[in-house]
N, C-alpha and C. Protein backbone atom coordinates (compact mmCIF):
# COMPACT_ATOMS: atom_id res chain seq x y z
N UNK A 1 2.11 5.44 -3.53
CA UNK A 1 2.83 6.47 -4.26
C UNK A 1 4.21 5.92 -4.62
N UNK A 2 4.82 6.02 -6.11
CA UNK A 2 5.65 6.04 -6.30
C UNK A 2 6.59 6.95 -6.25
N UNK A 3 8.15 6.76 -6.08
CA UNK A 3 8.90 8.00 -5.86
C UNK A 3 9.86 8.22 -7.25
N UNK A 4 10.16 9.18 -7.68
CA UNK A 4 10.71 9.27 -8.86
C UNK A 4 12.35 8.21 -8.43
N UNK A 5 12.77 8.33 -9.75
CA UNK A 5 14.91 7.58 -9.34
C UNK A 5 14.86 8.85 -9.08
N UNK A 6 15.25 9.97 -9.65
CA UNK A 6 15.78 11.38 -8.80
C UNK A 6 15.53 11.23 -7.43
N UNK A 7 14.57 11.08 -6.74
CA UNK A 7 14.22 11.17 -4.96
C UNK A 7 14.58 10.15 -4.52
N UNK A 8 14.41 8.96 -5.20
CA UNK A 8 14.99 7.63 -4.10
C UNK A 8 17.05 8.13 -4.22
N UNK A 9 17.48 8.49 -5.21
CA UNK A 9 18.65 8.45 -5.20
C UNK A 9 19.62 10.05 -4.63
N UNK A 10 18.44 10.84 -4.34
CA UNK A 10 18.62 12.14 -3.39
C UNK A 10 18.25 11.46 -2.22
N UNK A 11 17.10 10.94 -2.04
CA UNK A 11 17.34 10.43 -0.65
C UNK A 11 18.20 9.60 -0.23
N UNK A 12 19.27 8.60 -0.95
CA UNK A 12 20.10 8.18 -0.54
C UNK A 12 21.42 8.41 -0.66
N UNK A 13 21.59 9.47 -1.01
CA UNK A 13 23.08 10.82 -0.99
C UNK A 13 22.56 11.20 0.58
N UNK A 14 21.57 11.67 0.76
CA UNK A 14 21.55 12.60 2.08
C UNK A 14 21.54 11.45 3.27
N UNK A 15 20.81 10.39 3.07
CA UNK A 15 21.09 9.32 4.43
C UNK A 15 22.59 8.88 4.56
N UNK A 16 23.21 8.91 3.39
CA UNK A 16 24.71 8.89 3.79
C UNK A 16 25.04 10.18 3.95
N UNK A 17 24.98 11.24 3.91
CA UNK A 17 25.51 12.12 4.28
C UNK A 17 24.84 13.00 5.59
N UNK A 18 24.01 12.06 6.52
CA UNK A 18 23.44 12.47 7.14
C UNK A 18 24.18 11.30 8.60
N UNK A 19 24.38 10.21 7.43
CA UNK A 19 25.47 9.33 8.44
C UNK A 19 26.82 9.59 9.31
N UNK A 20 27.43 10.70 8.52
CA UNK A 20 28.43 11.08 8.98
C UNK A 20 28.49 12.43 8.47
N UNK A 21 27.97 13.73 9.36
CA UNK A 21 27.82 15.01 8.97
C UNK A 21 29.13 15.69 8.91
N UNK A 22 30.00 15.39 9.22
CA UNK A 22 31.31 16.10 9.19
C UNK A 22 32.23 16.00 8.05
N UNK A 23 31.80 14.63 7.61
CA UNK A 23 32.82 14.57 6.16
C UNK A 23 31.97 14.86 4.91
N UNK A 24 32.90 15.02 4.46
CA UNK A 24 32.74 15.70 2.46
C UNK A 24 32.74 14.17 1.63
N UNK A 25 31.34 14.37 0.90
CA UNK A 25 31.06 13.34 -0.17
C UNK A 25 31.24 13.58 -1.23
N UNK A 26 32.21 13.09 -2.09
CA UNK A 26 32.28 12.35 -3.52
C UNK A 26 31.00 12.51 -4.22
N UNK A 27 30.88 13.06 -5.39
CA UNK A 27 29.83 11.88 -6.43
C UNK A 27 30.54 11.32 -6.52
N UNK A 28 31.81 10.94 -7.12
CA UNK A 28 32.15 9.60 -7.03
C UNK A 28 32.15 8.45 -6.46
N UNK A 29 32.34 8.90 -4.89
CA UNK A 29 32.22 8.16 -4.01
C UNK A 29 31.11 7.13 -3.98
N UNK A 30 29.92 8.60 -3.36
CA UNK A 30 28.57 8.12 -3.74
C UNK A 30 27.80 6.85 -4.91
N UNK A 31 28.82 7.23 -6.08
CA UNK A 31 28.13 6.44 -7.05
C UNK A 31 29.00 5.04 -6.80
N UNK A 32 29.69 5.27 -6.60
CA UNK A 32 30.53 3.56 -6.38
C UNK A 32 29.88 3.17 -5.21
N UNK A 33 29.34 3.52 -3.98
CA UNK A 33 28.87 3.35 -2.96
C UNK A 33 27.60 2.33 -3.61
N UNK A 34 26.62 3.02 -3.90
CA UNK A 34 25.29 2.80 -4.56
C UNK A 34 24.81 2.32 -5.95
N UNK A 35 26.06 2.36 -6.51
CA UNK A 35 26.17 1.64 -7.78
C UNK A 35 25.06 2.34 -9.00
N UNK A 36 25.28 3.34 -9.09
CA UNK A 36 24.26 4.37 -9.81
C UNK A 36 25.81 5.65 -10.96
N UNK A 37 25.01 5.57 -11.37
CA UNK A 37 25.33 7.21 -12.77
C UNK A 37 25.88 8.56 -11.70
N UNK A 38 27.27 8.31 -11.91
CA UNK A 38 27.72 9.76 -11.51
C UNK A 38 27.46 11.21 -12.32
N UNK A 39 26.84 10.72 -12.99
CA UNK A 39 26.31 12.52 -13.91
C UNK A 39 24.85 12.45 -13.40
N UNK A 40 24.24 11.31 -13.03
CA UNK A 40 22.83 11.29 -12.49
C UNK A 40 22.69 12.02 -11.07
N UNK A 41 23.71 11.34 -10.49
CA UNK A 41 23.75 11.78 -9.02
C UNK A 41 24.57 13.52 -8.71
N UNK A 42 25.43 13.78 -9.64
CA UNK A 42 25.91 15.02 -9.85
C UNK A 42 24.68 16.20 -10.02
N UNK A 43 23.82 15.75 -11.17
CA UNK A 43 22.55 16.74 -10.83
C UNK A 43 21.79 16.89 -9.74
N UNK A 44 21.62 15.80 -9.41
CA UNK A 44 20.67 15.83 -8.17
C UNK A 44 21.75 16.24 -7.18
N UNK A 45 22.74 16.27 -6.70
CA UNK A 45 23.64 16.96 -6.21
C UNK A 45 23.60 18.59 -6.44
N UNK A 46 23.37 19.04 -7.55
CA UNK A 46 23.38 20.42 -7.68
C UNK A 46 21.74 20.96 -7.31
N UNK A 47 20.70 20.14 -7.57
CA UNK A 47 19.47 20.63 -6.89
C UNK A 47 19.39 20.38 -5.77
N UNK A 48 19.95 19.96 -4.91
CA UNK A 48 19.93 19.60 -3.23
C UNK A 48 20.59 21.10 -2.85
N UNK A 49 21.70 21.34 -3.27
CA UNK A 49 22.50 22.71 -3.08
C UNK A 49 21.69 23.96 -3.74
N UNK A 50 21.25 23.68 -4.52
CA UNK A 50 19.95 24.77 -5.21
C UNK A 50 19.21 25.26 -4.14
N UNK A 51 18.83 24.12 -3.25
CA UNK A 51 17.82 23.98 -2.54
C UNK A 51 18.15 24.53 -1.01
N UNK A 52 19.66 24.59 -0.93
CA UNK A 52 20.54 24.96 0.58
C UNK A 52 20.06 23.64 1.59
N UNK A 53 19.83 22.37 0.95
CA UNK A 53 20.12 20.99 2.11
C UNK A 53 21.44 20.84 2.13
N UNK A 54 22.29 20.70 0.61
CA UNK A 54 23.71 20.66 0.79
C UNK A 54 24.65 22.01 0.65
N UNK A 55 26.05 21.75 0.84
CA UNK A 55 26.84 22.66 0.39
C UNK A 55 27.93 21.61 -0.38
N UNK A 56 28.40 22.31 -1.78
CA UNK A 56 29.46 21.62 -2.13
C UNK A 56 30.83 22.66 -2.22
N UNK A 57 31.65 22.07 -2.48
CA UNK A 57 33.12 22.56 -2.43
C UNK A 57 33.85 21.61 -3.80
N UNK A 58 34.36 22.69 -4.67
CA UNK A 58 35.34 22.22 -5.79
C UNK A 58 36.70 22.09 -5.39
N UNK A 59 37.27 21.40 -6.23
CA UNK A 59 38.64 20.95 -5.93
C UNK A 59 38.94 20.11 -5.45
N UNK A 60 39.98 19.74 -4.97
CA UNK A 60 41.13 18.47 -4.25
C UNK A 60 40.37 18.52 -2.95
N UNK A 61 39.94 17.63 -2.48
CA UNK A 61 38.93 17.28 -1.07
C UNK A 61 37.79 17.84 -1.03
N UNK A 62 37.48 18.29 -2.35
CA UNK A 62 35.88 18.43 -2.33
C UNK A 62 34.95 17.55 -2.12
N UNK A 63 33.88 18.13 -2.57
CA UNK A 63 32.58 17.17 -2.57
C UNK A 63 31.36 18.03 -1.84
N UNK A 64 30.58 17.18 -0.92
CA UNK A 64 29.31 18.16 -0.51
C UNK A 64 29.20 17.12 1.30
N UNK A 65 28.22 18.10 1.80
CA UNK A 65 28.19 17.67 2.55
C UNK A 65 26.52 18.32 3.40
N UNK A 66 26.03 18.05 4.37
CA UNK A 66 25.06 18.99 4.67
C UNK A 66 25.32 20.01 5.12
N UNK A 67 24.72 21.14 5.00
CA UNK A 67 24.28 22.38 5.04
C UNK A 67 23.93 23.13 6.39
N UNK A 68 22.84 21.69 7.09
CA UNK A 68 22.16 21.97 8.26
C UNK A 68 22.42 20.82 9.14
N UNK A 69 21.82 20.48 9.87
CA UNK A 69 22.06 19.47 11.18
C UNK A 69 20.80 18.77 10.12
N UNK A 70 20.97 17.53 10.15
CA UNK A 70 20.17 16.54 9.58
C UNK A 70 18.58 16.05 10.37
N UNK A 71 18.70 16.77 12.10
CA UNK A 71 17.37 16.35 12.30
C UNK A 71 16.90 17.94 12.47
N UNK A 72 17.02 18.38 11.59
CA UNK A 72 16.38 19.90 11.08
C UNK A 72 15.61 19.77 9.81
N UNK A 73 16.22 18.77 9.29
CA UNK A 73 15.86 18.24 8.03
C UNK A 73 14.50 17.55 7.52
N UNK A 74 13.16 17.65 7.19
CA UNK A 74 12.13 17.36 7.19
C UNK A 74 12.03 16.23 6.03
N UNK A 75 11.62 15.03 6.10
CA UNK A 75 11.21 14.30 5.29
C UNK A 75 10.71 14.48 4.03
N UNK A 76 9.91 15.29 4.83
CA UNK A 76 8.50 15.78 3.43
C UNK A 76 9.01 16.61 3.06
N UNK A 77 9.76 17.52 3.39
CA UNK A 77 9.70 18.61 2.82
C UNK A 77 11.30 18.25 1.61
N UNK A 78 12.16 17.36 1.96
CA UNK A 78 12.52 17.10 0.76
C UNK A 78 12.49 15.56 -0.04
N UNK A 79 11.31 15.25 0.17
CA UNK A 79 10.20 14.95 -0.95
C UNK A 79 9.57 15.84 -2.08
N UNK A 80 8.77 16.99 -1.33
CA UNK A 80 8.27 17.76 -1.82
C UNK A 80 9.51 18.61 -3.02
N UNK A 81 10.74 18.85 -2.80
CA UNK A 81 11.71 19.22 -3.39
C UNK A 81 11.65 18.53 -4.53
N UNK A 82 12.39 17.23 -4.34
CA UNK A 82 13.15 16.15 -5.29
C UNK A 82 11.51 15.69 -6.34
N UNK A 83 10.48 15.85 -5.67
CA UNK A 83 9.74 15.68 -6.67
C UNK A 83 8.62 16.53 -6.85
N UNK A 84 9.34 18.02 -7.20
CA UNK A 84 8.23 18.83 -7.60
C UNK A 84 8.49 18.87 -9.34
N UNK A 85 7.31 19.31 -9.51
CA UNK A 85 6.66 18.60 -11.44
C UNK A 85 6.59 17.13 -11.28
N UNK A 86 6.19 16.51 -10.15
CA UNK A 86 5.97 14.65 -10.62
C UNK A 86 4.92 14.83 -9.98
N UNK A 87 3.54 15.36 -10.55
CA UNK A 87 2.18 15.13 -10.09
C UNK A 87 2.09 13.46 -9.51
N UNK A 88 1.34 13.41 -8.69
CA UNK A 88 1.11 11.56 -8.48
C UNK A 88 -0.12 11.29 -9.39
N UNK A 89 -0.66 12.18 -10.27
CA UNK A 89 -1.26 11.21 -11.39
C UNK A 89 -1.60 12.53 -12.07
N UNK A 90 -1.73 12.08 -13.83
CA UNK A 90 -2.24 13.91 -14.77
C UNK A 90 -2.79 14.07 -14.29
N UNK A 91 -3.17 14.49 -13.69
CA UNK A 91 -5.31 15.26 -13.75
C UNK A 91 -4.71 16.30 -12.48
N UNK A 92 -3.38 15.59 -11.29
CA UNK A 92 -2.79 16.81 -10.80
C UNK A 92 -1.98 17.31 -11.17
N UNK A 93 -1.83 17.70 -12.02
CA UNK A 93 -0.18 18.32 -12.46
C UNK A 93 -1.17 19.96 -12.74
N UNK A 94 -0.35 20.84 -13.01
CA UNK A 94 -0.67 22.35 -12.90
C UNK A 94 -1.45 22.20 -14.05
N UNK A 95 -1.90 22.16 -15.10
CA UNK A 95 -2.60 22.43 -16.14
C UNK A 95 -3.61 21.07 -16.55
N UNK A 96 -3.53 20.86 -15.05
CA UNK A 96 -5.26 19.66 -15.28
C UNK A 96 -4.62 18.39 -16.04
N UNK A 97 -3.45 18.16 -16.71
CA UNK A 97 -3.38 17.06 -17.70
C UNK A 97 -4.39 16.90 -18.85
N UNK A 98 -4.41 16.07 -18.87
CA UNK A 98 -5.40 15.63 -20.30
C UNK A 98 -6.69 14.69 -19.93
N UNK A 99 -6.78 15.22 -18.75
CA UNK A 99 -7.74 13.92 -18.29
C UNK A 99 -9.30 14.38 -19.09
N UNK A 100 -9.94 13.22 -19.38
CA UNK A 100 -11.52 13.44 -20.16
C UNK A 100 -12.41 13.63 -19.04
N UNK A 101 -12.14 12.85 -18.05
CA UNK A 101 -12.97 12.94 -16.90
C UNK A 101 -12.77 14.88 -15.68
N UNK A 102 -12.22 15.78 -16.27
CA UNK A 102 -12.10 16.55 -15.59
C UNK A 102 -13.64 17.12 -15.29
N UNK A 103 -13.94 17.64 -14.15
CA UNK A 103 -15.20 17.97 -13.61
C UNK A 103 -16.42 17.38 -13.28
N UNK A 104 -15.92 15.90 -13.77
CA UNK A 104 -16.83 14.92 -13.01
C UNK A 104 -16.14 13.99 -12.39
N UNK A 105 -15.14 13.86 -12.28
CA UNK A 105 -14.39 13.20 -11.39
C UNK A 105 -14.36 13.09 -10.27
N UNK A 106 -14.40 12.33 -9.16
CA UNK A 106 -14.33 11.81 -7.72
C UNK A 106 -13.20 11.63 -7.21
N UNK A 107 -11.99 11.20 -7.98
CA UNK A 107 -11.03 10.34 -7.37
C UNK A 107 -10.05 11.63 -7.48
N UNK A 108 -9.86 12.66 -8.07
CA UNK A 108 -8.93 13.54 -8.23
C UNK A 108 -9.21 14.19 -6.86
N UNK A 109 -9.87 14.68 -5.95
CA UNK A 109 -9.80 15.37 -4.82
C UNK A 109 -9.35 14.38 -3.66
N UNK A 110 -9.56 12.44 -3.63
CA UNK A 110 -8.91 11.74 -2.67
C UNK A 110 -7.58 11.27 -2.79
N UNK A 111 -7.19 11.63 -4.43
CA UNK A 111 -5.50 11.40 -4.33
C UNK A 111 -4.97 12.58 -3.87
N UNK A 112 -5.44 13.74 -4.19
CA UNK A 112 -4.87 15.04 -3.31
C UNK A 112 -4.71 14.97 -1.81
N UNK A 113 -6.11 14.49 -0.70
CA UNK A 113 -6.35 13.99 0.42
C UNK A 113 -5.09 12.85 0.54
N UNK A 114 -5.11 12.10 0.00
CA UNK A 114 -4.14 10.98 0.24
C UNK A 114 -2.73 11.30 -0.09
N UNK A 115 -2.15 12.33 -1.15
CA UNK A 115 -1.12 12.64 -1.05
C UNK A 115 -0.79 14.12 0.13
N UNK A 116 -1.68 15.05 0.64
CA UNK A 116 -1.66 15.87 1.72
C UNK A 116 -1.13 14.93 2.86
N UNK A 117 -1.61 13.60 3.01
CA UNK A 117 -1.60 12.75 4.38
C UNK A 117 -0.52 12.07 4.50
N UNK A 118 -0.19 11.71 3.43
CA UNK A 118 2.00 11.24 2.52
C UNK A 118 2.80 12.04 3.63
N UNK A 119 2.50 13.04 2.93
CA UNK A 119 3.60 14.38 3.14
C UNK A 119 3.80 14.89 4.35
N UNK A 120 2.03 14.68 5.13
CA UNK A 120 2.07 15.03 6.59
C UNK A 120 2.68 13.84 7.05
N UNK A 121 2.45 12.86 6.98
CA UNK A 121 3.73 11.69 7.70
C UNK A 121 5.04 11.73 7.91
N UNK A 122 5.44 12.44 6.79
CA UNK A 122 6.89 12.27 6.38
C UNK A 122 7.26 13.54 7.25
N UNK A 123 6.40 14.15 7.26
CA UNK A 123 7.04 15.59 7.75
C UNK A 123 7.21 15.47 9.69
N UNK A 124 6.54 14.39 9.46
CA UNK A 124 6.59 13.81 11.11
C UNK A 124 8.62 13.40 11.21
N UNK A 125 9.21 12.93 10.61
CA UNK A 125 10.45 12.46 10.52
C UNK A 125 11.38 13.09 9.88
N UNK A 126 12.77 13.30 10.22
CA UNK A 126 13.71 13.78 9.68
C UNK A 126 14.90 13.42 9.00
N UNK A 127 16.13 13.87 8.32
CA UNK A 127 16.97 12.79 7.77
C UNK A 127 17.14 12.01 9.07
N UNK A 128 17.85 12.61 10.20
CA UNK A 128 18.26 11.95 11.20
C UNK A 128 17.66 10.88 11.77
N UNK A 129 16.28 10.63 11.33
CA UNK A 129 15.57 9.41 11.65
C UNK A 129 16.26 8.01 10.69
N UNK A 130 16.41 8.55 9.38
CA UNK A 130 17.19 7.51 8.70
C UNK A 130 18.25 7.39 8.07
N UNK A 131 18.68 8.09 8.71
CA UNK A 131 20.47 7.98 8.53
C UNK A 131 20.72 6.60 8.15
N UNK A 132 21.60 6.24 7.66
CA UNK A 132 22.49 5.28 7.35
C UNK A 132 23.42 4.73 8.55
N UNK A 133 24.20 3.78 8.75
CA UNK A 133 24.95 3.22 9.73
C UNK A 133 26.22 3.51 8.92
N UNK A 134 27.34 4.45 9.64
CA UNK A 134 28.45 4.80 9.29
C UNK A 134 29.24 3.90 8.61
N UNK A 135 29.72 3.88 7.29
CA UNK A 135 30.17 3.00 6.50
C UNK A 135 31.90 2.86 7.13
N UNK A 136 32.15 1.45 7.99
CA UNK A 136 33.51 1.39 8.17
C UNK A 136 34.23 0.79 7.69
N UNK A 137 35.55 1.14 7.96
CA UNK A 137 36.59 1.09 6.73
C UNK A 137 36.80 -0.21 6.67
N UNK A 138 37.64 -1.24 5.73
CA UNK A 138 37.87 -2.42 5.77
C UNK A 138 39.12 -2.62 5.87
C-alpha cells in the first residue's frame, strides 16, 4: 500500500509533535524542519484539527500542538483520516470506479482483506510508538 504525500506529511507533523507534547508548532517551523510546502502542510494542519488530533492557536506564539496524549493516538485510525477518498485501488472507492471487471472479479474482496489487516496492524501502535527524537538545539 501506498500512502498519499497528505498522510506521509500528517504523519510527520504529528511524530514531531508527538516528540515534544508541550510545545506549539509552526507550519513554518515544520516546513523548514522537513523541507516541504507551508500551504501544503497548513491544510493538512487544518484537517488534523478538523479531526480534534490537533489544536491550533493564532497569533504571536501560535501554532498547534496535540490535542490528546499521543499514546491515545491510534495509528490506523489516523491513517484512516489522512486518507479517506484514497481507495487503495478504483474498483474500491464508493461508486465501484470504472472497473470492467466488476462482478467477476476475485481480487477486489482480497485487497479489502488485505487492506482490513493494514489497518488492524497499525491500530496495534500509537503516535507514541513513533515519536520522533526531540530535536536539540544547536
Amino acid at each position: 500500500m501506498r500512502l498519499t504525500s497528505f498522510t506521509d506529511y500528517g504523519l510527520r507533523m504529528l511524530m514531531r509533535m508527538a516528540s515534544a507534547p508541550e510545545q506549539v508548532y509552526s507550519t513554518a517551523d515544520l516546513a523548514d524542519e522537513f523541507g516541504l510546502s507551508r500551504n501544503h502542510l497548513a491544510k493538512i494542519m487544518q484537517h488534523l484539527a478538523r479531526a480534534g488530533l490537533i489544536e491550533t492557536r493564532r497569533g504571536g506564539g501560535g501554532g498547534a500542538a496535540l490535542a490528546r496524549p499521543a499514546a491515545e493516538i491510534r495509528l490506523g485510525a489516523v491513517i484512516r483520516l489522512l486518507e479517506e477518498g484514497q481507495p487503495l485501488a478504483e474498483c474500491l472507492s464508493a461508486d465501484g470506479g470504472g472497473c470492467t471487471l466488476d462482478g467477476r472479479c476475485r481480487l477486489k474482496s482480497r485487497l479489502r482483506s488485505a487492506e482490513t489487516v493494514f489497518l488492524a496492524a497499525l491500530d496495534r501502535s500509537t503516535l507514541a510508538d513513533i515519536a520522533l527524537d526531540p530535536v536539540v538545539a544547536a
